[in-house]
PDB file of N, CA and C in Angstrom:
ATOM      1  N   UNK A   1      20.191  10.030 -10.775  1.00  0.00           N
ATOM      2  CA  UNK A   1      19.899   9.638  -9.415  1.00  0.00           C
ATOM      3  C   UNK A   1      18.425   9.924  -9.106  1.00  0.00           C
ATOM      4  N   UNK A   2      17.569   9.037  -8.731  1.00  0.00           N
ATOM      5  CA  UNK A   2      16.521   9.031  -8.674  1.00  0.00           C
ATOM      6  C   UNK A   2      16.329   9.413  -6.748  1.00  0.00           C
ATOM      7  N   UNK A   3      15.412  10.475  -6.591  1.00  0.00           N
ATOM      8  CA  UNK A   3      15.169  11.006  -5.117  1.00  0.00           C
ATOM      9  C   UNK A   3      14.604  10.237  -4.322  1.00  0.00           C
ATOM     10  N   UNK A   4      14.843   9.693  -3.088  1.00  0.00           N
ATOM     11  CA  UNK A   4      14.300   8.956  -2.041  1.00  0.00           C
ATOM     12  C   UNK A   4      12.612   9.063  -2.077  1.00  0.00           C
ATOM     13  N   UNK A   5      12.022   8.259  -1.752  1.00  0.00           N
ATOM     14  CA  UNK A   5      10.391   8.563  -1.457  1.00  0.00           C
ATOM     15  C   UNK A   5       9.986   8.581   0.112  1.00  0.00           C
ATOM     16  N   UNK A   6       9.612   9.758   0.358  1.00  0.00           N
ATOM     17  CA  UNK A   6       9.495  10.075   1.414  1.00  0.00           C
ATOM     18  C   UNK A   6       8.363   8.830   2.660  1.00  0.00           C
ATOM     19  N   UNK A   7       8.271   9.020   3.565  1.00  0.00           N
ATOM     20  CA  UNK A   7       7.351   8.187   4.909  1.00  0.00           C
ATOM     21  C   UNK A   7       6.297   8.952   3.975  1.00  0.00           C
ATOM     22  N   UNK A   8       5.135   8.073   4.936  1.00  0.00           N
ATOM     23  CA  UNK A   8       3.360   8.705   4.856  1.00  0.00           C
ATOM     24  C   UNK A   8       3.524  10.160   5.378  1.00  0.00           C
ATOM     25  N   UNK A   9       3.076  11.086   4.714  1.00  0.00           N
ATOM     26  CA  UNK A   9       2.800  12.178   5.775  1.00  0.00           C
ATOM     27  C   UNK A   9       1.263  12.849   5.337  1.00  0.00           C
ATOM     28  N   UNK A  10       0.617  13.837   6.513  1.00  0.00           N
ATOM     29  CA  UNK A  10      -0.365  14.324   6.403  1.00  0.00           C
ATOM     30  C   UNK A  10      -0.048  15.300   5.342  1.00  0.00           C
ATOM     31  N   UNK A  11      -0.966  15.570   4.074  1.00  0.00           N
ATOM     32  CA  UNK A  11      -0.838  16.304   3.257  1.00  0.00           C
ATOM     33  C   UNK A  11      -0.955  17.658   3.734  1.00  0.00           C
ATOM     34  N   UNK A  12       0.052  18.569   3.281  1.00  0.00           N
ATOM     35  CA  UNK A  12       0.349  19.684   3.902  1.00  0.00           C
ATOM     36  C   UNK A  12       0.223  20.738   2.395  1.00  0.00           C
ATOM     37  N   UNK A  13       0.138  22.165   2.911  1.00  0.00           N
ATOM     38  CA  UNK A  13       0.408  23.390   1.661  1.00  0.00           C
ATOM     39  C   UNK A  13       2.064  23.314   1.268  1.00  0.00           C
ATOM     40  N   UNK A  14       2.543  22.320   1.734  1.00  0.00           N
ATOM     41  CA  UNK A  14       3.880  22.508   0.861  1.00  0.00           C
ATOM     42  C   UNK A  14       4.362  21.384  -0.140  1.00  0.00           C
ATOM     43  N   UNK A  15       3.607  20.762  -0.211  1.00  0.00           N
ATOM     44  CA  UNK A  15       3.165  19.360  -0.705  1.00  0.00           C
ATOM     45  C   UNK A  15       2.736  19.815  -2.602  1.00  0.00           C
ATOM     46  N   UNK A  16       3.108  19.599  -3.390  1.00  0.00           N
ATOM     47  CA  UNK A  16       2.869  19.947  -4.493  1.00  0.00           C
ATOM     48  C   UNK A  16       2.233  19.294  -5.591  1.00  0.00           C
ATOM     49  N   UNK A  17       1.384  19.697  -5.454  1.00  0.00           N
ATOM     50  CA  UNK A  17       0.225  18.636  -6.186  1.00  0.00           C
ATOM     51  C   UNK A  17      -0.248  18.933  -7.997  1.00  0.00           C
ATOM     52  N   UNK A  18       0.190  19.802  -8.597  1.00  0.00           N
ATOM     53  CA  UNK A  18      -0.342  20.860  -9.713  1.00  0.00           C
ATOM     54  C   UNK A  18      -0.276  19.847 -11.181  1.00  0.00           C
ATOM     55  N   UNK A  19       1.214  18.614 -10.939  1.00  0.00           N
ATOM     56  CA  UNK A  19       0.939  18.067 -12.136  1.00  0.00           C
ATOM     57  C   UNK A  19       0.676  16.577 -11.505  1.00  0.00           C
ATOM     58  N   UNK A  20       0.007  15.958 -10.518  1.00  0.00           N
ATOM     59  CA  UNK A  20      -0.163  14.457  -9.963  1.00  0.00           C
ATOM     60  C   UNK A  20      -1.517  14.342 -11.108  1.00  0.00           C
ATOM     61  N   UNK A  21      -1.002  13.397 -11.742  1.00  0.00           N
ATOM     62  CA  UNK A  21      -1.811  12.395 -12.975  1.00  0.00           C
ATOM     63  C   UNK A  21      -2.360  10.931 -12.545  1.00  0.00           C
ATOM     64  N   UNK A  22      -3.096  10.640 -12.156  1.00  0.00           N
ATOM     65  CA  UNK A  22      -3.126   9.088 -11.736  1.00  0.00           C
ATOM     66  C   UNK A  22      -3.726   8.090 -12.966  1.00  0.00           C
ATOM     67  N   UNK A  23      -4.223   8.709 -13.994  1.00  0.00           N
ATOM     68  CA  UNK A  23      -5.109   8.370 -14.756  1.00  0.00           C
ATOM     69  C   UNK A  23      -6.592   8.206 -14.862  1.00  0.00           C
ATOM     70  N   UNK A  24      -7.155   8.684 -13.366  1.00  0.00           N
ATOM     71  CA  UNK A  24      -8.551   9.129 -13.076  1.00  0.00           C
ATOM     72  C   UNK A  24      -8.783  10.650 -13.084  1.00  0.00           C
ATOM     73  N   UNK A  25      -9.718  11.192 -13.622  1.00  0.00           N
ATOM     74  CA  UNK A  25      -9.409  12.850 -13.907  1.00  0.00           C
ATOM     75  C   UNK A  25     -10.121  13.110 -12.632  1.00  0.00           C
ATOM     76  N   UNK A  26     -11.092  12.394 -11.676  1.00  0.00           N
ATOM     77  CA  UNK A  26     -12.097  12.829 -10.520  1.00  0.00           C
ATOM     78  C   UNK A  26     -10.687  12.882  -9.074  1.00  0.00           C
ATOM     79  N   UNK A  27      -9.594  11.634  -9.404  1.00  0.00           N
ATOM     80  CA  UNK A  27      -9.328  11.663  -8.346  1.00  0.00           C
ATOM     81  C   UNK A  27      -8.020  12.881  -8.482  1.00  0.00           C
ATOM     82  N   UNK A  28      -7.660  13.487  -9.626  1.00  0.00           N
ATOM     83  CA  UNK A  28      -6.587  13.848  -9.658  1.00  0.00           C
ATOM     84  C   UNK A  28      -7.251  15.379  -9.403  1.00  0.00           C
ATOM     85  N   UNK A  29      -8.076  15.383  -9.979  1.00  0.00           N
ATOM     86  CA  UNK A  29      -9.059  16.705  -9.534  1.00  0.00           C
ATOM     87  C   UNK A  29      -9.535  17.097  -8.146  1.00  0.00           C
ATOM     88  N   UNK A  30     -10.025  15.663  -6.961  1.00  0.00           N
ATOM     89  CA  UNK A  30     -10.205  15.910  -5.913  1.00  0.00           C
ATOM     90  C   UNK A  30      -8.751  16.130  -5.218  1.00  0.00           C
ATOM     91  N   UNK A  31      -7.508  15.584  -5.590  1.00  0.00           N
ATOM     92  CA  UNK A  31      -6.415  16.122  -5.003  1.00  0.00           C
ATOM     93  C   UNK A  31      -5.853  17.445  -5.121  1.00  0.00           C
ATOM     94  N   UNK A  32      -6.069  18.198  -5.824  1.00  0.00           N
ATOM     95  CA  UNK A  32      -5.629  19.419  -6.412  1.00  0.00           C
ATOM     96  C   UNK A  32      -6.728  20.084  -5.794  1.00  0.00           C
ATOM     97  N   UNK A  33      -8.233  20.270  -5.903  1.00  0.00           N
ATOM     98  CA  UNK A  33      -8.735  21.851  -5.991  1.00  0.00           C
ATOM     99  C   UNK A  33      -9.818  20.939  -4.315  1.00  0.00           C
ATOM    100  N   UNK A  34      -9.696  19.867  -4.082  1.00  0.00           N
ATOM    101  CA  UNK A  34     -10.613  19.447  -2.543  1.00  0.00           C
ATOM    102  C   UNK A  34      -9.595  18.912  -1.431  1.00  0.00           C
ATOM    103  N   UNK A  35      -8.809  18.292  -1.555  1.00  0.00           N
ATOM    104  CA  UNK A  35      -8.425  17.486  -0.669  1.00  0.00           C
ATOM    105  C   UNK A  35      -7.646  18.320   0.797  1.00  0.00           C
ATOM    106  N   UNK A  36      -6.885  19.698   0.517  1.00  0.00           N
ATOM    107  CA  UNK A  36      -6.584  20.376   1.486  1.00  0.00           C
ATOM    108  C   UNK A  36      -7.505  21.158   2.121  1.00  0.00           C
ATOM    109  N   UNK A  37      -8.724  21.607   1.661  1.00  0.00           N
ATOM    110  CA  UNK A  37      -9.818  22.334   1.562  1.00  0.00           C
ATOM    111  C   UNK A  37     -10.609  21.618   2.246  1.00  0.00           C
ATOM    112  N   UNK A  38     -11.177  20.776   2.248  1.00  0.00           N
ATOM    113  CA  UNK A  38     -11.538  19.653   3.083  1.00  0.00           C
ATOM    114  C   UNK A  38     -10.922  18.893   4.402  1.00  0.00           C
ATOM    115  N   UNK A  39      -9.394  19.129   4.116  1.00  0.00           N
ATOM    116  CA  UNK A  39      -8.700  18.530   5.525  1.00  0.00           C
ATOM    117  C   UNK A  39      -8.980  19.417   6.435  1.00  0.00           C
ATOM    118  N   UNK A  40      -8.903  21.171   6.079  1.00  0.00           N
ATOM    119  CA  UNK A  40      -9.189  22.257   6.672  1.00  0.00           C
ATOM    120  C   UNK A  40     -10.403  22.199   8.063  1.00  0.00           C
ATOM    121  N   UNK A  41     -11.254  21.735   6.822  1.00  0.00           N
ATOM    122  CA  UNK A  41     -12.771  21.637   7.700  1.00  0.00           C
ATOM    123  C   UNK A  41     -13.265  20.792   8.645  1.00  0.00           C
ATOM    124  N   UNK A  42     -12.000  19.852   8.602  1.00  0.00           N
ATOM    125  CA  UNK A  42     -12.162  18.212   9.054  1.00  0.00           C
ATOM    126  C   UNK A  42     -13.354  17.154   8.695  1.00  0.00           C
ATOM    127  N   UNK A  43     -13.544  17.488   7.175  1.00  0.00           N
ATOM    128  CA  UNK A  43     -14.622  16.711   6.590  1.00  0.00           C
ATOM    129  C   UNK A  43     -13.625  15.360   5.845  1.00  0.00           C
ATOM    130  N   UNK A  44     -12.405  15.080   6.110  1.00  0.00           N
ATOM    131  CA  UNK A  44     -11.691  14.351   5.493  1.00  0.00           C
ATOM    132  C   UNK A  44      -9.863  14.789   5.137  1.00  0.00           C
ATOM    133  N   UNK A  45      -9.113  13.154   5.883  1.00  0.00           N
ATOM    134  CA  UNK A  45      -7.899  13.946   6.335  1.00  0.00           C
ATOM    135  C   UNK A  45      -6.944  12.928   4.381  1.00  0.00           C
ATOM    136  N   UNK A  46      -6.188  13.781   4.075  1.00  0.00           N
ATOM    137  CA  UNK A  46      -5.308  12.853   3.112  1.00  0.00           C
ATOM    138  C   UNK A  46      -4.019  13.338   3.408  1.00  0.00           C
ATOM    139  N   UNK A  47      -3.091  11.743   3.220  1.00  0.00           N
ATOM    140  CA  UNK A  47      -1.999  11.451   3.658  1.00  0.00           C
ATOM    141  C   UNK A  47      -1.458  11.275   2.215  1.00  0.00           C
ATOM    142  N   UNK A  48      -0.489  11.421   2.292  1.00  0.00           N
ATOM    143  CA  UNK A  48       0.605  11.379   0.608  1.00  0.00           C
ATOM    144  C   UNK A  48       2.295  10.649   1.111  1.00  0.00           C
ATOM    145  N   UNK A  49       2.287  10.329  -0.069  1.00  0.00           N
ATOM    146  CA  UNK A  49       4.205  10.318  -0.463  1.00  0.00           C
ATOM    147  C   UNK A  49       4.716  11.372  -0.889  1.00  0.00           C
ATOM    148  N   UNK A  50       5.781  11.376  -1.159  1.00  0.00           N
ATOM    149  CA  UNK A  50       6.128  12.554  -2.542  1.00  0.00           C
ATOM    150  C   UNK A  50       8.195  12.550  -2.737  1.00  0.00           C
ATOM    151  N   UNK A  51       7.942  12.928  -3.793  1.00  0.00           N
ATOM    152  CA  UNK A  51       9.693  13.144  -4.001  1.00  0.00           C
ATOM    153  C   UNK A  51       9.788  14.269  -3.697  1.00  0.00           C
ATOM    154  N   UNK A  52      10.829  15.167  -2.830  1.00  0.00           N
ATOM    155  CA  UNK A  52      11.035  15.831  -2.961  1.00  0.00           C
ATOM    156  C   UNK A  52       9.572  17.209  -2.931  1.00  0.00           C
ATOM    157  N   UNK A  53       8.605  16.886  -1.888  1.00  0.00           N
ATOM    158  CA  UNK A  53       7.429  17.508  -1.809  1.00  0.00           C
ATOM    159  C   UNK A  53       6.924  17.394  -2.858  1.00  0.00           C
ATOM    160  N   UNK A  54       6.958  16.824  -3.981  1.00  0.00           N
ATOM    161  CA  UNK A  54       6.198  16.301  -5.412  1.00  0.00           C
ATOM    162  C   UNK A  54       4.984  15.553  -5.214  1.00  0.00           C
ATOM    163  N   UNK A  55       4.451  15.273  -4.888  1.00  0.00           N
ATOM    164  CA  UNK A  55       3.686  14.108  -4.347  1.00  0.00           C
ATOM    165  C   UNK A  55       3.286  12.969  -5.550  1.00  0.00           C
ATOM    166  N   UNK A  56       3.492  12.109  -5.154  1.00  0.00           N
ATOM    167  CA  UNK A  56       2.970  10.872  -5.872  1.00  0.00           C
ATOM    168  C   UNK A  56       2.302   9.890  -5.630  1.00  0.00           C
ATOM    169  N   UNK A  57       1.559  10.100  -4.622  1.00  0.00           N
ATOM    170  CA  UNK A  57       1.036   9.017  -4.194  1.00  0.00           C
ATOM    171  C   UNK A  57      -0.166   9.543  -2.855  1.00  0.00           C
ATOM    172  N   UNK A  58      -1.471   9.142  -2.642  1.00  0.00           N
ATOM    173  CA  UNK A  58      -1.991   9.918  -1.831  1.00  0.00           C
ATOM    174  C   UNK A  58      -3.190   8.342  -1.524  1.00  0.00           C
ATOM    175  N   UNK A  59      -4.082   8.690  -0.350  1.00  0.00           N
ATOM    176  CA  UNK A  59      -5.045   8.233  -0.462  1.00  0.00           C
ATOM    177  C   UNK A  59      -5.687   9.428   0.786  1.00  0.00           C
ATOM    178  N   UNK A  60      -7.082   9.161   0.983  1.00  0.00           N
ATOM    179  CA  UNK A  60      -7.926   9.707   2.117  1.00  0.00           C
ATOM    180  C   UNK A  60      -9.108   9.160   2.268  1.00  0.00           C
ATOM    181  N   UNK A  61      -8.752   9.322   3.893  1.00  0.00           N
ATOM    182  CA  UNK A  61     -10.080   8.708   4.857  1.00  0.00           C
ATOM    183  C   UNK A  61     -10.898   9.773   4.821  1.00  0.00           C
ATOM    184  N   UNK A  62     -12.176   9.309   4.926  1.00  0.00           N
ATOM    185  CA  UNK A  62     -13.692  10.183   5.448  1.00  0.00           C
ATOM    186  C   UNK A  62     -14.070   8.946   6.952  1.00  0.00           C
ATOM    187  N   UNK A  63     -14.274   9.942   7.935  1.00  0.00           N
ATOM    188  CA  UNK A  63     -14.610   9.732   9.181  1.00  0.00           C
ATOM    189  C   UNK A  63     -16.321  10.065   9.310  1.00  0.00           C
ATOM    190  N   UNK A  64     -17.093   8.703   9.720  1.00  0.00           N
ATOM    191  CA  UNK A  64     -17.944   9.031   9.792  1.00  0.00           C
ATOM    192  C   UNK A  64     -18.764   7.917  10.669  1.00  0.00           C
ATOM    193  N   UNK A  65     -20.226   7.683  10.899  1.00  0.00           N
ATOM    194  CA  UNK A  65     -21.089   7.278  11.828  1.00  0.00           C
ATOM    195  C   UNK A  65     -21.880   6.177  10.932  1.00  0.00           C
ATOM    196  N   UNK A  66     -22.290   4.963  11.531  1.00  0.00           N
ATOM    197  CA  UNK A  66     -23.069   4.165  10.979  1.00  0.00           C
ATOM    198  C   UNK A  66     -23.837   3.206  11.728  1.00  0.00           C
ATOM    199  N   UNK A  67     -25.312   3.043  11.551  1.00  0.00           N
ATOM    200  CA  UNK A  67     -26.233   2.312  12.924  1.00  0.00           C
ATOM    201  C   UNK A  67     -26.413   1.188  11.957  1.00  0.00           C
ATOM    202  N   UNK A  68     -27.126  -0.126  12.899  1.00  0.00           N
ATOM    203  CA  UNK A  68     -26.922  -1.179  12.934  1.00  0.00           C
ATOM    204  C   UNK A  68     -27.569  -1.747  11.801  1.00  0.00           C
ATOM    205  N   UNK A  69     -28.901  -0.544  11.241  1.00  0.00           N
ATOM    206  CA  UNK A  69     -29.584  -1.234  10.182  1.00  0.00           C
ATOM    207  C   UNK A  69     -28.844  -1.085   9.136  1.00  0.00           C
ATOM    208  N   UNK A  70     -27.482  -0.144   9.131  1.00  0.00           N
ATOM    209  CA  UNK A  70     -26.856   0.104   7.917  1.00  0.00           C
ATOM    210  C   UNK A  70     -25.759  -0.919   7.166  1.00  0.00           C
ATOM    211  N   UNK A  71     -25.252  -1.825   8.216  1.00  0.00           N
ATOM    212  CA  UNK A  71     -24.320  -2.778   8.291  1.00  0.00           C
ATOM    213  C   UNK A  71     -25.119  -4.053   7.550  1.00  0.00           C
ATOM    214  N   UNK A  72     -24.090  -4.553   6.853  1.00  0.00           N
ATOM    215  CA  UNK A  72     -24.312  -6.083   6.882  1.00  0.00           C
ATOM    216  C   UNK A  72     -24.864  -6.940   8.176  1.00  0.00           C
ATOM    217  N   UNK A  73     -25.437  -7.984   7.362  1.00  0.00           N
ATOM    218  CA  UNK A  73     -26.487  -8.474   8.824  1.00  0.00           C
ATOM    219  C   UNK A  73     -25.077  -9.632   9.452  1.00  0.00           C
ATOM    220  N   UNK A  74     -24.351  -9.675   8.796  1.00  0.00           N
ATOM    221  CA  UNK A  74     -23.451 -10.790   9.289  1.00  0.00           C
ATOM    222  C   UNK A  74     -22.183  -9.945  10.294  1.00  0.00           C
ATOM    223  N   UNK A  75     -22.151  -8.659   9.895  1.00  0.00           N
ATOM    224  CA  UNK A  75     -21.112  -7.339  10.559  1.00  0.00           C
ATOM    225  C   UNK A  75     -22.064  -7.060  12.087  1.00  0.00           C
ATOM    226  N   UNK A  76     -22.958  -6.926  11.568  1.00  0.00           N
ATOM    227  CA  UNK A  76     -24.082  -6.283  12.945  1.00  0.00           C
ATOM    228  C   UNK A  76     -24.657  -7.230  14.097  1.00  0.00           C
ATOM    229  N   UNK A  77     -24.659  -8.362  13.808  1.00  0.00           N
ATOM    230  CA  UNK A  77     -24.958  -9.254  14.634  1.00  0.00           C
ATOM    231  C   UNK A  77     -24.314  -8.778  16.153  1.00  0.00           C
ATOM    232  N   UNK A  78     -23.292  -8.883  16.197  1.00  0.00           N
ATOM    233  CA  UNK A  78     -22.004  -8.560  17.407  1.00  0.00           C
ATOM    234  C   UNK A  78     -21.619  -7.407  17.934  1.00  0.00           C
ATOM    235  N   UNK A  79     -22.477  -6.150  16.963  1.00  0.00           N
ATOM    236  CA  UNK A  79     -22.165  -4.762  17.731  1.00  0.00           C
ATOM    237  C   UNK A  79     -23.204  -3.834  18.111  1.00  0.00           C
ATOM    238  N   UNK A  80     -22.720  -3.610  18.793  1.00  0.00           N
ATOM    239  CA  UNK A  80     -23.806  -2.188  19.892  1.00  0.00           C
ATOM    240  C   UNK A  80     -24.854  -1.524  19.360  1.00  0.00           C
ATOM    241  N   UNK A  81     -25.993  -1.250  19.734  1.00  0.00           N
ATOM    242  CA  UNK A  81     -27.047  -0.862  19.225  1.00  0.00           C
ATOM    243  C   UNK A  81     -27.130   0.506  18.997  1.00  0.00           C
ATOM    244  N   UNK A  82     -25.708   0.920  19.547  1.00  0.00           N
ATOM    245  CA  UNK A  82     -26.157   2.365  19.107  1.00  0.00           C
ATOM    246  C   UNK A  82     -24.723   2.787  17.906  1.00  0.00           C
ATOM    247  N   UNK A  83     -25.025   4.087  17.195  1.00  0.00           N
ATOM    248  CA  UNK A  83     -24.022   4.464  16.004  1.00  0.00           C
ATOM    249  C   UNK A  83     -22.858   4.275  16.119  1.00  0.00           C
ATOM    250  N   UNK A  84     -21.662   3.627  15.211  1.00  0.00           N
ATOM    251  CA  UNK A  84     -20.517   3.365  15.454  1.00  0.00           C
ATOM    252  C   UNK A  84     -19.520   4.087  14.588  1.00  0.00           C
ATOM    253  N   UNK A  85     -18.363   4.532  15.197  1.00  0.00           N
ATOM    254  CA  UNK A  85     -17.716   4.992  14.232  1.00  0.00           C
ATOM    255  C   UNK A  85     -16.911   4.207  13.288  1.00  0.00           C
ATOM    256  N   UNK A  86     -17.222   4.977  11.687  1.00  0.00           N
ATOM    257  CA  UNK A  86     -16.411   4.336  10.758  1.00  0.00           C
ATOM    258  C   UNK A  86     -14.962   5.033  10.182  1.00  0.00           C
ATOM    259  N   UNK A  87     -14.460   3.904   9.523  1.00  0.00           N
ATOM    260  CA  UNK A  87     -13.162   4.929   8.578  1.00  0.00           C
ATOM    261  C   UNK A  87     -13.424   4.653   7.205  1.00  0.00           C
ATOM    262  N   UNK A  88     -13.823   5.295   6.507  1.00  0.00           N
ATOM    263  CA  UNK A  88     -13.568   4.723   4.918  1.00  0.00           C
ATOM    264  C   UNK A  88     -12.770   5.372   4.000  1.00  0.00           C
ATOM    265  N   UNK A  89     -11.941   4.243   3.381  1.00  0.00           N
ATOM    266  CA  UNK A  89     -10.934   5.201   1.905  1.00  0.00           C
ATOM    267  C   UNK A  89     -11.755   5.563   1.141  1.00  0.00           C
ATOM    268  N   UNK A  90     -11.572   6.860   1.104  1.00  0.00           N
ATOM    269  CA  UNK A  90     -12.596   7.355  -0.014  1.00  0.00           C
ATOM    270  C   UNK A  90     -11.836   7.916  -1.385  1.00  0.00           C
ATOM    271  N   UNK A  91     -10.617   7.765  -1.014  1.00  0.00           N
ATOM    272  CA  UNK A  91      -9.405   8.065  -2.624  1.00  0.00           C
ATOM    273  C   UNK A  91      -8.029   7.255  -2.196  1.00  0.00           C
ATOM    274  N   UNK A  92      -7.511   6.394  -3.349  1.00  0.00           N
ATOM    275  CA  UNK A  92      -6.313   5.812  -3.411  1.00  0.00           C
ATOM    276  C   UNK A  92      -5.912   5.928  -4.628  1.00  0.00           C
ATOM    277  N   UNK A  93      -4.724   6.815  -4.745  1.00  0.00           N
ATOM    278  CA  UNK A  93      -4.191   6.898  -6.033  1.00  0.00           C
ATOM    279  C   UNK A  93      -2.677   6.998  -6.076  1.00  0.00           C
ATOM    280  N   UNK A  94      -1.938   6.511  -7.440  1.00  0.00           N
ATOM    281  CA  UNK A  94      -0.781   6.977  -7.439  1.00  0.00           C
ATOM    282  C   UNK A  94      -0.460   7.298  -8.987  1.00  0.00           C
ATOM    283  N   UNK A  95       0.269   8.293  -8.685  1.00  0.00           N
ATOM    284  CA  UNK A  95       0.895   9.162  -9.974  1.00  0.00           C
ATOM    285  C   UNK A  95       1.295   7.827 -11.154  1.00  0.00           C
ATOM    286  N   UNK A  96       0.893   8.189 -12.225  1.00  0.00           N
ATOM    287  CA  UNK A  96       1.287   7.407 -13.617  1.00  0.00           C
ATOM    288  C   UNK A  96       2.660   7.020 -13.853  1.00  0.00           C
ATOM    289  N   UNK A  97       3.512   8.170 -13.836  1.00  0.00           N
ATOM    290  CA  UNK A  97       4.988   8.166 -13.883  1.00  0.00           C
ATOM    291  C   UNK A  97       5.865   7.434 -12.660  1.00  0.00           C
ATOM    292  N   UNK A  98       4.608   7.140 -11.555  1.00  0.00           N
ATOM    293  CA  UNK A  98       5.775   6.566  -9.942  1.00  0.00           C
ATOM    294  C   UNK A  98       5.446   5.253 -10.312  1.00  0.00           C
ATOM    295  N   UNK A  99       4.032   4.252 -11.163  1.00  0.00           N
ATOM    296  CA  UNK A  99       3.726   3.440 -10.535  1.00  0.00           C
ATOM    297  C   UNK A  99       5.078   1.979 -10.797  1.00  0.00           C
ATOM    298  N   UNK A 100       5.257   1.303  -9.843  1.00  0.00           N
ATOM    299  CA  UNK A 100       6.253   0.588  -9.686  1.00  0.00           C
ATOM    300  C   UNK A 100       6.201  -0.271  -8.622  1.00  0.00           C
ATOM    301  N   UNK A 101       7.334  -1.254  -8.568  1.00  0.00           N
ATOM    302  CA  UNK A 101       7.740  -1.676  -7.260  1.00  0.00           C
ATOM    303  C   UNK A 101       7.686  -1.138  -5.915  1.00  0.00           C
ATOM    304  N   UNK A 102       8.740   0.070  -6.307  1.00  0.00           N
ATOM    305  CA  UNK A 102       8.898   0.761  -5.063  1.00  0.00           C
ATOM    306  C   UNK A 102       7.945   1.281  -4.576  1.00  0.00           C
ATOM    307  N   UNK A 103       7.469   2.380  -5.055  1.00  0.00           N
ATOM    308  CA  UNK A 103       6.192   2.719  -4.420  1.00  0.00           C
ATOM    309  C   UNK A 103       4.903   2.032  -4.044  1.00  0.00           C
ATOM    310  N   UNK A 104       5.048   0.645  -5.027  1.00  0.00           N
ATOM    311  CA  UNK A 104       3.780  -0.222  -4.235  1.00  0.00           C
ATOM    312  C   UNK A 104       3.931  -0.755  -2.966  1.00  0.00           C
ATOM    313  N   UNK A 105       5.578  -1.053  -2.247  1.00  0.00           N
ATOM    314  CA  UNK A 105       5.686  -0.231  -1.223  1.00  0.00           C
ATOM    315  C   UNK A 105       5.476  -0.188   0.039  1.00  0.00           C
ATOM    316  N   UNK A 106       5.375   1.419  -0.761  1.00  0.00           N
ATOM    317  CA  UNK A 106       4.681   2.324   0.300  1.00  0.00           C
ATOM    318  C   UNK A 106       3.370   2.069   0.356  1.00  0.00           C
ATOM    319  N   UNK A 107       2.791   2.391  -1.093  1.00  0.00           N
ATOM    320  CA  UNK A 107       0.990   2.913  -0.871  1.00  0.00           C
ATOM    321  C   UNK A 107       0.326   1.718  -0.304  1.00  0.00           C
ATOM    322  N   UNK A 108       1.016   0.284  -0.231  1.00  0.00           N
ATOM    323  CA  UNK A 108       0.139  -1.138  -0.040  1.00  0.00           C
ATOM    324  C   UNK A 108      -0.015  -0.357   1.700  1.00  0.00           C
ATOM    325  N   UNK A 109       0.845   0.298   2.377  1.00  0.00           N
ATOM    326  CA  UNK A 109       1.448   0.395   3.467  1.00  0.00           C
ATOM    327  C   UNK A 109       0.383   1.720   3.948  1.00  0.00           C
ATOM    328  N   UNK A 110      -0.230   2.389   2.984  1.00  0.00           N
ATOM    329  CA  UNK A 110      -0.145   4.162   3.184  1.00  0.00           C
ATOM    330  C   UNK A 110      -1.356   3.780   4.453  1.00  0.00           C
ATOM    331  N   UNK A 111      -2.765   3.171   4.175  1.00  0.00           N
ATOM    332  CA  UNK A 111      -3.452   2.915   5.015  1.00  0.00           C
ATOM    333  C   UNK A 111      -3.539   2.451   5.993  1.00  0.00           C
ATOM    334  N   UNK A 112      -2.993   1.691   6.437  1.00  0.00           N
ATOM    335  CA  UNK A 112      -2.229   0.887   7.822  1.00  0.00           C
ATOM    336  C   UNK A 112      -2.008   1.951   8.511  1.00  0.00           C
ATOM    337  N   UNK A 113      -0.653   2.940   7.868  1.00  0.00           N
ATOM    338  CA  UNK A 113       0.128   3.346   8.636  1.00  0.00           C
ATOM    339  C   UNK A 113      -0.983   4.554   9.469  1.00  0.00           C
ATOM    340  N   UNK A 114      -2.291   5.362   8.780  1.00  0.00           N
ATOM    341  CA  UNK A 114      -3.418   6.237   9.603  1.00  0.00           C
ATOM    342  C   UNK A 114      -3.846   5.644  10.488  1.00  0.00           C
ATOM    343  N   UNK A 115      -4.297   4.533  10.373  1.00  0.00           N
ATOM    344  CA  UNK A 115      -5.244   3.456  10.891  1.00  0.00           C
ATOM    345  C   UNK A 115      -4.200   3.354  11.823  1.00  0.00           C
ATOM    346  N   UNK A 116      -2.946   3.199  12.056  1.00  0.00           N
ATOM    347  CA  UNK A 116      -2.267   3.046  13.348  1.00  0.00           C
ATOM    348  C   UNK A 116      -1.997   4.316  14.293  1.00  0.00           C
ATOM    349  N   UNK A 117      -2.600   5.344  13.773  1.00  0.00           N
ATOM    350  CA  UNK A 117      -2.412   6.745  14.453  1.00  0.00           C
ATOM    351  C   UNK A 117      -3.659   7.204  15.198  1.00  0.00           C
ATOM    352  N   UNK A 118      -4.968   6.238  14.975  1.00  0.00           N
ATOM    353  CA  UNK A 118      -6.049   6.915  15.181  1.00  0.00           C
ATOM    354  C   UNK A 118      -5.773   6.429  16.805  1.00  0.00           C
ATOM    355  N   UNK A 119      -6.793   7.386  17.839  1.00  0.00           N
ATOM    356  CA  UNK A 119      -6.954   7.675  19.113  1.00  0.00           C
ATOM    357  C   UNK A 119      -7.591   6.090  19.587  1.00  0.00           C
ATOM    358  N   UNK A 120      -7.155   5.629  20.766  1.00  0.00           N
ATOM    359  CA  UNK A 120      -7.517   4.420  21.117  1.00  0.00           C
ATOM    360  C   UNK A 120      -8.499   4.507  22.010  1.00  0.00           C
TER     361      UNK A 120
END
């Protein structure tokens, strides 16, 4: 019997991250020894799946500021002259052993579902 896969949730200390393999060693490394350490500080929030608090599946936003000369000239045309806030994925990964149907899912889903939580 294979365990349900849990909703998006904010990655938490009970969340178990020690063997998540994605096949990138940077991102499996920033999940393990940065990604809670960083949510801490609010330099960047990551959201996960997981079986059974296993996690398999993660991505994370970095929240940050960007002025008009920084944008594409075809993006900037239409917005405000002064700094705007951005969201960018700065990690999307999923465990080697989950990747599948099912979980594609979720993770097609994982970003949406932040992006629908942020403050209006």
């Amino acid at each position: 019997m294979t365990l349900a896969i849990s909703e998006v949730e904010k990655l938490s200390e009970q969340h178990i991250v020690a063997n998540f393999k994605c096949g990138k060693n940077s991102l499996d490394h920033f999940l393990r020894k940065y990604a809670l350490s960083n949510q801490r500080v609010d330099s960047s929030k990551t959201w996960a799946v997981h079986r059974d608090n296993v996690v398999i599946g993660y991505y994370t936003l970095v929240y940050g500021g960007a002025s008009l000369d920084e944008m594409p000239a075809a993006l900037g045309q239409d917005m405000p002259r002064h700094r705007i806030g951005i969201m960018l994925l700065a990690c999307w990964a999923v465990d080697e052993r989950n990747k599948g149907r099912e979980l594609a899912r979720h993770s097609c889903r994982m970003p949406l579902f932040a992006s629908s939580r942020l403050p209006r």
